[in-house]
C-alpha atoms as a PDB file:
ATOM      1  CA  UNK A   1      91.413 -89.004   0.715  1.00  0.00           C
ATOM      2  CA  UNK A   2      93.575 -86.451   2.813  1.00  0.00           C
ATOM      3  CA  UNK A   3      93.531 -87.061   6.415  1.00  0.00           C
ATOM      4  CA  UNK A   4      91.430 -84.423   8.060  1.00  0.00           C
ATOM      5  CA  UNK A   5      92.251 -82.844  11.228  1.00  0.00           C
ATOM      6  CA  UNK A   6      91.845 -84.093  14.536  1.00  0.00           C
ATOM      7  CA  UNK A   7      88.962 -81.342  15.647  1.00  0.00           C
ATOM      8  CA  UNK A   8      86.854 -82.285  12.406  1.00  0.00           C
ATOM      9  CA  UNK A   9      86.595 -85.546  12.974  1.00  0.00           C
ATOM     10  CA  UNK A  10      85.524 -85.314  16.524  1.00  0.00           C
ATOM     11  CA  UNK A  11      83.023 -82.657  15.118  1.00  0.00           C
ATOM     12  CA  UNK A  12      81.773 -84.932  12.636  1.00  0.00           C
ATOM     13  CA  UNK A  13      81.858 -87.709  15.366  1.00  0.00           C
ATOM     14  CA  UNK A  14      79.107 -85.684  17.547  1.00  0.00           C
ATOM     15  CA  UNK A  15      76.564 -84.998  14.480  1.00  0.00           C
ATOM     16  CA  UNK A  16      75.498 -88.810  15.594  1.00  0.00           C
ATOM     17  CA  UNK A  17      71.816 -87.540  16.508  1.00  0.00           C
ATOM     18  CA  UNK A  18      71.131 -90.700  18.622  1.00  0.00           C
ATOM     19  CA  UNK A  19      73.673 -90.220  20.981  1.00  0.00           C
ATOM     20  CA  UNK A  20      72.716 -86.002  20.914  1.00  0.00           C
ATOM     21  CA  UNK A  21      69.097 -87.182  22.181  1.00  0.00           C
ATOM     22  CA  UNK A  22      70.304 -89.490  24.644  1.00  0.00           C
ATOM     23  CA  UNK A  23      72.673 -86.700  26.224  1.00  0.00           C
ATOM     24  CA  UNK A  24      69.868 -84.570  26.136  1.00  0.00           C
ATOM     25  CA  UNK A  25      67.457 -86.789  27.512  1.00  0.00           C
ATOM     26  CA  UNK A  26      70.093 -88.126  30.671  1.00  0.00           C
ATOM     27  CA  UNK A  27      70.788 -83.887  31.037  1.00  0.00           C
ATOM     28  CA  UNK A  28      66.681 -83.694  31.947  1.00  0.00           C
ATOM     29  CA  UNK A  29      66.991 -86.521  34.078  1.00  0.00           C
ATOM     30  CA  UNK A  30      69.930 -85.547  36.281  1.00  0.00           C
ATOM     31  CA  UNK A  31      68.303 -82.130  36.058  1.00  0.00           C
ATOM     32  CA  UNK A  32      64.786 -83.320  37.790  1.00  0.00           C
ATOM     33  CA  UNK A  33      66.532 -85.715  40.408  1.00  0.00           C
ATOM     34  CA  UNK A  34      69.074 -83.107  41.619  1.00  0.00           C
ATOM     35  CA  UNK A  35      65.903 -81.075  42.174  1.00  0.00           C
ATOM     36  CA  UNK A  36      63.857 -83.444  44.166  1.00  0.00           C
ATOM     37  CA  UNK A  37      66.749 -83.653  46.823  1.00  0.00           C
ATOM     38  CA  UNK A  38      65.265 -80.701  48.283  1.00  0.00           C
ATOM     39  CA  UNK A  39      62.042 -81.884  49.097  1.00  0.00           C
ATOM     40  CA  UNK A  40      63.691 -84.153  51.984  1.00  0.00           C
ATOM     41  CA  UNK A  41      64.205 -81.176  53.590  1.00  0.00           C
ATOM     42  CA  UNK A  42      61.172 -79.841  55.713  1.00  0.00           C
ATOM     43  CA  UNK A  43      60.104 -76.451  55.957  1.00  0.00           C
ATOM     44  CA  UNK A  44      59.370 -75.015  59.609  1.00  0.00           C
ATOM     45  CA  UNK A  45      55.645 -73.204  60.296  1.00  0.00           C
ATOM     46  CA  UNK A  46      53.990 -71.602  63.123  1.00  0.00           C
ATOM     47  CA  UNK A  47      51.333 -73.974  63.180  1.00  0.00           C
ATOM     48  CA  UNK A  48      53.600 -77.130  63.437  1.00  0.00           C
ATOM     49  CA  UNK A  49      53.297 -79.353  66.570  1.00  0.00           C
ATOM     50  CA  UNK A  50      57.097 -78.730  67.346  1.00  0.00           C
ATOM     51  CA  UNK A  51      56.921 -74.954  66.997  1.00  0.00           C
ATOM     52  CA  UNK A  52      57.034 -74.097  70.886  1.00  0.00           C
ATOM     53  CA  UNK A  53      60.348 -75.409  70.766  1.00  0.00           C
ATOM     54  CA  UNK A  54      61.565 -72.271  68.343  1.00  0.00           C
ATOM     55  CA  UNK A  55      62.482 -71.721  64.988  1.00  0.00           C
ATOM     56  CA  UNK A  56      66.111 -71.761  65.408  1.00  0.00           C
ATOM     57  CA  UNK A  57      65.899 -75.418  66.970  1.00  0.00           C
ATOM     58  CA  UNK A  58      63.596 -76.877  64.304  1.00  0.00           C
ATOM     59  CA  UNK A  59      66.346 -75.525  61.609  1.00  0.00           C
ATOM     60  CA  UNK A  60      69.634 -76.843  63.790  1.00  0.00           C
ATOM     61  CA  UNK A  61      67.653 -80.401  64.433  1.00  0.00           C
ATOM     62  CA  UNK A  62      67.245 -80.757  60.636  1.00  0.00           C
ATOM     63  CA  UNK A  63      71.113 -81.170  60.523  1.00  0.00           C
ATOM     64  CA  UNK A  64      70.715 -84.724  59.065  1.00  0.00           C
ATOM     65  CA  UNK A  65      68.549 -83.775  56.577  1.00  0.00           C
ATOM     66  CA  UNK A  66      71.240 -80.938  55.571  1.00  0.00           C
ATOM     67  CA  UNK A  67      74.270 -83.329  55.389  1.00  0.00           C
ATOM     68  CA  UNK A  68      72.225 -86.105  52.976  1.00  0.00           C
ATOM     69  CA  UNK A  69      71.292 -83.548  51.047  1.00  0.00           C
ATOM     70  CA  UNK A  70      74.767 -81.738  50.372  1.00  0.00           C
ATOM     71  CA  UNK A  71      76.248 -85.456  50.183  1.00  0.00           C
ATOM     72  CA  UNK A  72      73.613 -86.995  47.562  1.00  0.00           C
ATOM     73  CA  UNK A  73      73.501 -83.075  45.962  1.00  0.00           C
ATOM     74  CA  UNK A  74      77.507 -83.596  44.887  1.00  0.00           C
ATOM     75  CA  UNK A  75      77.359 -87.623  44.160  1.00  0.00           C
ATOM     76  CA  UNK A  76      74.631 -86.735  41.650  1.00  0.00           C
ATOM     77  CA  UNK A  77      76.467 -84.067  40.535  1.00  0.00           C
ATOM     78  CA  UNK A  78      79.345 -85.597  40.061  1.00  0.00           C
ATOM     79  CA  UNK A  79      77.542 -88.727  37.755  1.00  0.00           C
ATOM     80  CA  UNK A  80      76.561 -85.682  36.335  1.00  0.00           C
ATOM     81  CA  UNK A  81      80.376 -84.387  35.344  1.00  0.00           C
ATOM     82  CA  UNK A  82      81.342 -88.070  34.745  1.00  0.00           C
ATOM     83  CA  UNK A  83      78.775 -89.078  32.145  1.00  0.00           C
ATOM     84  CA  UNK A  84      79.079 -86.208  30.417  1.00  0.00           C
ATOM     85  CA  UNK A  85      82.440 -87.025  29.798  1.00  0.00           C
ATOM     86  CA  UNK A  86      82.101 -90.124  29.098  1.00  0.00           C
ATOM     87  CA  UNK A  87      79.251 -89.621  26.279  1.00  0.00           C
ATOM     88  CA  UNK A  88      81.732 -86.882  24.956  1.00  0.00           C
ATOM     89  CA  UNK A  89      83.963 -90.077  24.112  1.00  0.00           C
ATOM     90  CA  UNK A  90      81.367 -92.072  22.620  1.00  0.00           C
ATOM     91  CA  UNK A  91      80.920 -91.180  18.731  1.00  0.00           C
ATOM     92  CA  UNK A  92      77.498 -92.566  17.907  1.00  0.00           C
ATOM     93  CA  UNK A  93      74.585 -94.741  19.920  1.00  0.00           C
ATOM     94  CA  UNK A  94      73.062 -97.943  19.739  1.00  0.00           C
ATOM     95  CA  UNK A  95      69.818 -99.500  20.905  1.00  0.00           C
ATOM     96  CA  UNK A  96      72.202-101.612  23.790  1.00  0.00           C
ATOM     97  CA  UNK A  97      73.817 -98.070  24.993  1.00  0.00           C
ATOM     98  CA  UNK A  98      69.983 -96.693  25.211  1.00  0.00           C
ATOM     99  CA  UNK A  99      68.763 -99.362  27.696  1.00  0.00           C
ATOM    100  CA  UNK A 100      71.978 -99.561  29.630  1.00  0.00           C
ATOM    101  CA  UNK A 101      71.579 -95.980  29.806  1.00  0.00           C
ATOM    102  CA  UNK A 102      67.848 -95.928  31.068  1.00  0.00           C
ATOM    103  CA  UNK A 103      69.081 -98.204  33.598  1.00  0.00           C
ATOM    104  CA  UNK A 104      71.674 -96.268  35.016  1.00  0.00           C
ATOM    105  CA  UNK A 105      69.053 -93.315  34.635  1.00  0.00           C
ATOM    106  CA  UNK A 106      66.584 -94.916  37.057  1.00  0.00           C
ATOM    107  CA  UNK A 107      68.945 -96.810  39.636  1.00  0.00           C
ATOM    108  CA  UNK A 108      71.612 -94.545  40.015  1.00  0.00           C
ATOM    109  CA  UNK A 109      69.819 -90.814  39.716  1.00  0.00           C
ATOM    110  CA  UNK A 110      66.457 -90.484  39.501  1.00  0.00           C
ATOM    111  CA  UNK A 111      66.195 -93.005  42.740  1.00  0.00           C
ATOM    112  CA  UNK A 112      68.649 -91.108  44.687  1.00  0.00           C
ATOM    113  CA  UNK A 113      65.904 -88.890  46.685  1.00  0.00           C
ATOM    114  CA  UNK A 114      64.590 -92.022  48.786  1.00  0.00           C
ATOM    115  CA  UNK A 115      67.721 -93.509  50.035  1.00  0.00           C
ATOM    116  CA  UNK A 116      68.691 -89.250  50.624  1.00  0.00           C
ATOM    117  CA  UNK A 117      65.364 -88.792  52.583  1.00  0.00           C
ATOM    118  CA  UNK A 118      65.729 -92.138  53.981  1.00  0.00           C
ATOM    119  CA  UNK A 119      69.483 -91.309  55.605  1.00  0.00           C
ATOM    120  CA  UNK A 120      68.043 -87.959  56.455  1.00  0.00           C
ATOM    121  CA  UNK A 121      65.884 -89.123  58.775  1.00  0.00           C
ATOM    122  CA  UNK A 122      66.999 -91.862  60.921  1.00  0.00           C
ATOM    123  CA  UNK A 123      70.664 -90.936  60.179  1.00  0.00           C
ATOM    124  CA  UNK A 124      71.299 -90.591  64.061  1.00  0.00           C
ATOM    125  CA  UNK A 125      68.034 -92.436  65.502  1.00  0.00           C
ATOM    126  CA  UNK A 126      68.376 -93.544  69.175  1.00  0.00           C
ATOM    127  CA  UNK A 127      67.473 -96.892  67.695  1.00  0.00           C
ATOM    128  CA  UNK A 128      70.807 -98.250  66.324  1.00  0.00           C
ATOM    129  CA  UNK A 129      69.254-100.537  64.018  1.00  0.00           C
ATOM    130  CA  UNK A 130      67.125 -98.128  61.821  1.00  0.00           C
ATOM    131  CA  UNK A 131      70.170 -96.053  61.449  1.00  0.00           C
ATOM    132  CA  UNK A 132      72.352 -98.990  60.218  1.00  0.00           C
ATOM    133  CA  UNK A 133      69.467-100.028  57.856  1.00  0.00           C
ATOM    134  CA  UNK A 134      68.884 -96.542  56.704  1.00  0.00           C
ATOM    135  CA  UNK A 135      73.275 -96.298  55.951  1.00  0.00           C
ATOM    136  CA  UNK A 136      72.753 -99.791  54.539  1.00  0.00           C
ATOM    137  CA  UNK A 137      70.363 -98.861  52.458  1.00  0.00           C
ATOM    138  CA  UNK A 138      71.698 -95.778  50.974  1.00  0.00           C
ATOM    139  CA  UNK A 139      75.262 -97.427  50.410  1.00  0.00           C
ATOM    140  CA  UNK A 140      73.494-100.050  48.508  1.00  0.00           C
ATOM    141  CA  UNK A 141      71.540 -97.688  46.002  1.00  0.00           C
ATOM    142  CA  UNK A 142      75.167 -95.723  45.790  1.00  0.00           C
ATOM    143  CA  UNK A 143      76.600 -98.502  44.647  1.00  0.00           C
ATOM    144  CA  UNK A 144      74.461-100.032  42.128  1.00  0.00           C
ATOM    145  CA  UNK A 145      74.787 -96.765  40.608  1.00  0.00           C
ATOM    146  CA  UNK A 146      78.226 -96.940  40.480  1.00  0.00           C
ATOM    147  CA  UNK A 147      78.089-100.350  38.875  1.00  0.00           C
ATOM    148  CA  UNK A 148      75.721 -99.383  36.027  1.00  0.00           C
ATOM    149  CA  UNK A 149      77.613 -96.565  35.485  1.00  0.00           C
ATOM    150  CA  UNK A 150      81.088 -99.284  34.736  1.00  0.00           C
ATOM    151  CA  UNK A 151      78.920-101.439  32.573  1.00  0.00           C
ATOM    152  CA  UNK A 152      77.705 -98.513  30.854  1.00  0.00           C
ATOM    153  CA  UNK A 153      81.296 -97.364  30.493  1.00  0.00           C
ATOM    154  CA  UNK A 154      83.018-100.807  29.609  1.00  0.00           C
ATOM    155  CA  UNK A 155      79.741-101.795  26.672  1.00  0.00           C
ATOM    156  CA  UNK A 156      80.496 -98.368  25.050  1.00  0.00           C
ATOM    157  CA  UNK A 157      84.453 -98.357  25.390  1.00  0.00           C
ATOM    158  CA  UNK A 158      85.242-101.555  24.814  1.00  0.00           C
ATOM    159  CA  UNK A 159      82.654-104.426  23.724  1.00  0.00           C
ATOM    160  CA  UNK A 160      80.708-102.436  21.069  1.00  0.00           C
ATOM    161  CA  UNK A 161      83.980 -99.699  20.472  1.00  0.00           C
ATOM    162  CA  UNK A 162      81.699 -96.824  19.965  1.00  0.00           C
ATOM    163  CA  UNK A 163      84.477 -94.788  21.367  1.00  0.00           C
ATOM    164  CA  UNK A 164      85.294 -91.637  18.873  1.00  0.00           C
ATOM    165  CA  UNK A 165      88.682 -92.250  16.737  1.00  0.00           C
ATOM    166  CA  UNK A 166      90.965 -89.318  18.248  1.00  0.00           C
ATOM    167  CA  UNK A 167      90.421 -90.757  22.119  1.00  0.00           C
ATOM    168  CA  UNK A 168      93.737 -92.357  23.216  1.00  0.00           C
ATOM    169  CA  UNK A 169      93.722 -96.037  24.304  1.00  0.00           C
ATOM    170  CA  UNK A 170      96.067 -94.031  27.098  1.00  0.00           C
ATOM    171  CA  UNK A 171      93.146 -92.013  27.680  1.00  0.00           C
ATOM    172  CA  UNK A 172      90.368 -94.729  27.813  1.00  0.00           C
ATOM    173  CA  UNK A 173      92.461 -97.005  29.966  1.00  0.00           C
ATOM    174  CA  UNK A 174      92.790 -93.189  32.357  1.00  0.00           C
ATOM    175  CA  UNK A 175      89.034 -93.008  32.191  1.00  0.00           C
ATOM    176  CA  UNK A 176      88.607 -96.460  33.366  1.00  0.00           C
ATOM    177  CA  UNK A 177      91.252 -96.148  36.033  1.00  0.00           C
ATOM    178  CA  UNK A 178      89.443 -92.954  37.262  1.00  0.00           C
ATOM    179  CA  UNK A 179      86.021 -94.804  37.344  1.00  0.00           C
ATOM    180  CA  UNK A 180      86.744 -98.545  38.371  1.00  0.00           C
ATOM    181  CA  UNK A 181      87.636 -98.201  41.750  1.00  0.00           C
ATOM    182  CA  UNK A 182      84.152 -96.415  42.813  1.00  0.00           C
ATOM    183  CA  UNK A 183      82.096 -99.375  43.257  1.00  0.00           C
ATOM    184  CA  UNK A 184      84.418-101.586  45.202  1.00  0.00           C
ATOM    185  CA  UNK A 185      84.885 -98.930  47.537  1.00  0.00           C
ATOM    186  CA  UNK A 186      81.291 -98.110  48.375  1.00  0.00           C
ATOM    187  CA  UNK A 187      80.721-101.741  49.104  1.00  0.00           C
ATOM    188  CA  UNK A 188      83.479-101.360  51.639  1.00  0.00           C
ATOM    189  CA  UNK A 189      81.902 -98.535  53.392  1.00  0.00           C
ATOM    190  CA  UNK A 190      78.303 -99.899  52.803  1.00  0.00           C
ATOM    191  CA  UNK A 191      80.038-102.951  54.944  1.00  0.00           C
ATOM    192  CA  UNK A 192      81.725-100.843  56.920  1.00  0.00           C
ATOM    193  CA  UNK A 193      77.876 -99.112  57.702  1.00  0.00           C
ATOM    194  CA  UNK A 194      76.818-102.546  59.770  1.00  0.00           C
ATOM    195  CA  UNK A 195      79.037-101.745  62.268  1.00  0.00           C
ATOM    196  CA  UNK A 196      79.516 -97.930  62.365  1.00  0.00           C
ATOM    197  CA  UNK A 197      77.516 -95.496  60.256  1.00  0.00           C
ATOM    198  CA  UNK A 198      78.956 -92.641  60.903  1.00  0.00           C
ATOM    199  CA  UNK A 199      82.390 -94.066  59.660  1.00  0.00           C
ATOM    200  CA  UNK A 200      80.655 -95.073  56.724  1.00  0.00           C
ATOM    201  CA  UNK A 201      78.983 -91.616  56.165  1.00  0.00           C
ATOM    202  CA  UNK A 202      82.309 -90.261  56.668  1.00  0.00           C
ATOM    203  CA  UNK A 203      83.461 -92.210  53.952  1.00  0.00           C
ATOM    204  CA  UNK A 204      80.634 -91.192  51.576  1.00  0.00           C
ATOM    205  CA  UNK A 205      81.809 -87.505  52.162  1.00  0.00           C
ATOM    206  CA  UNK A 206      85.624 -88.326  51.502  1.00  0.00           C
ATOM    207  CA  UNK A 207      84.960 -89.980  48.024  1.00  0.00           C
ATOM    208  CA  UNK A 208      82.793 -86.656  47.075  1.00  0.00           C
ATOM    209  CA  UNK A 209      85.829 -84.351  48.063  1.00  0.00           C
ATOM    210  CA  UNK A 210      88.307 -87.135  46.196  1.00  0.00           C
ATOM    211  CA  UNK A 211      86.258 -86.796  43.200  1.00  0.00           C
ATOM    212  CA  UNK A 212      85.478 -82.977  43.341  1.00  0.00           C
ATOM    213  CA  UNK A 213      88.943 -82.609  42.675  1.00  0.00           C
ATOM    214  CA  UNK A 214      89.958 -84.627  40.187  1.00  0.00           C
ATOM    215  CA  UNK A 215      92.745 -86.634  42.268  1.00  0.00           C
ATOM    216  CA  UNK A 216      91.348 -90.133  40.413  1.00  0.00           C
ATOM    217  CA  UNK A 217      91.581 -88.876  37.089  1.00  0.00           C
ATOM    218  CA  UNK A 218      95.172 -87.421  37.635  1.00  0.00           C
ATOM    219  CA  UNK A 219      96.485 -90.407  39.206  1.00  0.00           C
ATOM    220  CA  UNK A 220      94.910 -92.740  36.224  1.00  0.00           C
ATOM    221  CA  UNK A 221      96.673 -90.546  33.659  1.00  0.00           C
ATOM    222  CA  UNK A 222      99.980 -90.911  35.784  1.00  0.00           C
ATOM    223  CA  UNK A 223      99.586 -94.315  35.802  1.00  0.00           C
ATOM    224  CA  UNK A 224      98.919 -95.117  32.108  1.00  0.00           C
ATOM    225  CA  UNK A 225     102.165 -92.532  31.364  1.00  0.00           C
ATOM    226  CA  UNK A 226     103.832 -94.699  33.674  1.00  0.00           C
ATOM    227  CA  UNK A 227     102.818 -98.018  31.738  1.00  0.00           C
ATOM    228  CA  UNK A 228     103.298 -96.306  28.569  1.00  0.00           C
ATOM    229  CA  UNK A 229     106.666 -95.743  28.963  1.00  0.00           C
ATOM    230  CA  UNK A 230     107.797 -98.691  30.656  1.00  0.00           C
ATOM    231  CA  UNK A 231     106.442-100.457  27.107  1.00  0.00           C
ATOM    232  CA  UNK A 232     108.734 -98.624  25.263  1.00  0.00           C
END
């Protein structure tokens, strides 16, 4: 039989229906969790208690509540961009890749708007222990999300190879280069939130803008270029 070319077989790769349902199914999931984000974020009326103090104020003290939600807003998003890439390298599903996805589903999205309403609120508190808990807290749900997310990654890629035929071991190994570093980080700066949360914050804001762009992904693929060559 001929060999076909490359864009068929990726085609004929993604006609898998299981895996089509379970993209569709995350897609509704990320969908109604980005949503709820929001609702940490109160909305001002006349006949609040606080309401002598002005409108203006009430909006400028909610500045908390603004900064969790931007933060948790682009780390959902961004699980967002990242499994959808990584499904796009997966050519069919298995009942295994359905749990492990349901699990990342409910630890590492659809929880995301406590921990975000959580940090909201006492991010800031004049008691310095609630505001370490409440850091604590959210670096902790963060990162369990970030672990799923691996062992979602490493059971598809490489213990049940349900990676599609024209992906690259050069660009798995980038993919997993990209990814891998994630959770060890956030358990740094989840440490890092027992002594100073707003460091930690900080920190939580500086791996959204790292992976906005896509400075992990380019430096994986430099790196597995790199390695590439050296072999030869």
């Amino acid at each position: 039989m001929p060999d076909q070319p490359a864009h068929e077989v990726r085609a004929r790769e993604r006609e898998d229906p299981s895996l089509a349902r379970l993209g569709a199914f995350s897609d509704g999931v990320f969908a109604f969790a980005i949503t709820l984000l929001i609702l940490a974020i109160r909305i001002p009326h006349p006949g609040d208690a606080d309401s002598g103090h002005g409108l203006l104020s009430i909006l400028l003290g909610q500045w908390r509540s603004y900064l969790a939600y931007v933060l948790s807003f682009m780390l959902v998003g961004i699980n967002w961009a990242n499994h959808r890439v990584m499904f796009s390298a997966f050519a069919r599903g298995t009942h295994v890749l359905t749990w492990l996805n349901l699990v990342y589903l409910m630890l590492a999205v659809a929880f995301v708007p406590i921990p975000t309403a959580v940090l909201g609120a006492w991010l800031g508190s004049s008691n310095g222990n609630d505001e370490v808990v409440a850091t604590v807290f959210y670096g902790v749900c963060v990162t369990v999300g970030a672990v799923t997310y691996m062992i979602l990654w490493w059971y598809g890629a490489y213990l049940a190879h349900l990676t599609t035929g024209v992906l690259t071991d050069m660009e798995r190994r980038a993919h997993t280069l990209a990814w891998a570093p994630s959770p060890f980080v956030l358990i740094v700066l989840t440490l890092i939130a027992f002594v100073s949360p707003a460091v930690a914050v900080v920190g939580f804001v500086a791996i959204v803008l790292l992976y906005v762009l896509p400075v992990p992904r380019l430096l994986a693929l430099a790196k597995s270029r790199r390695a590439r060559r050296t072999a030869r």
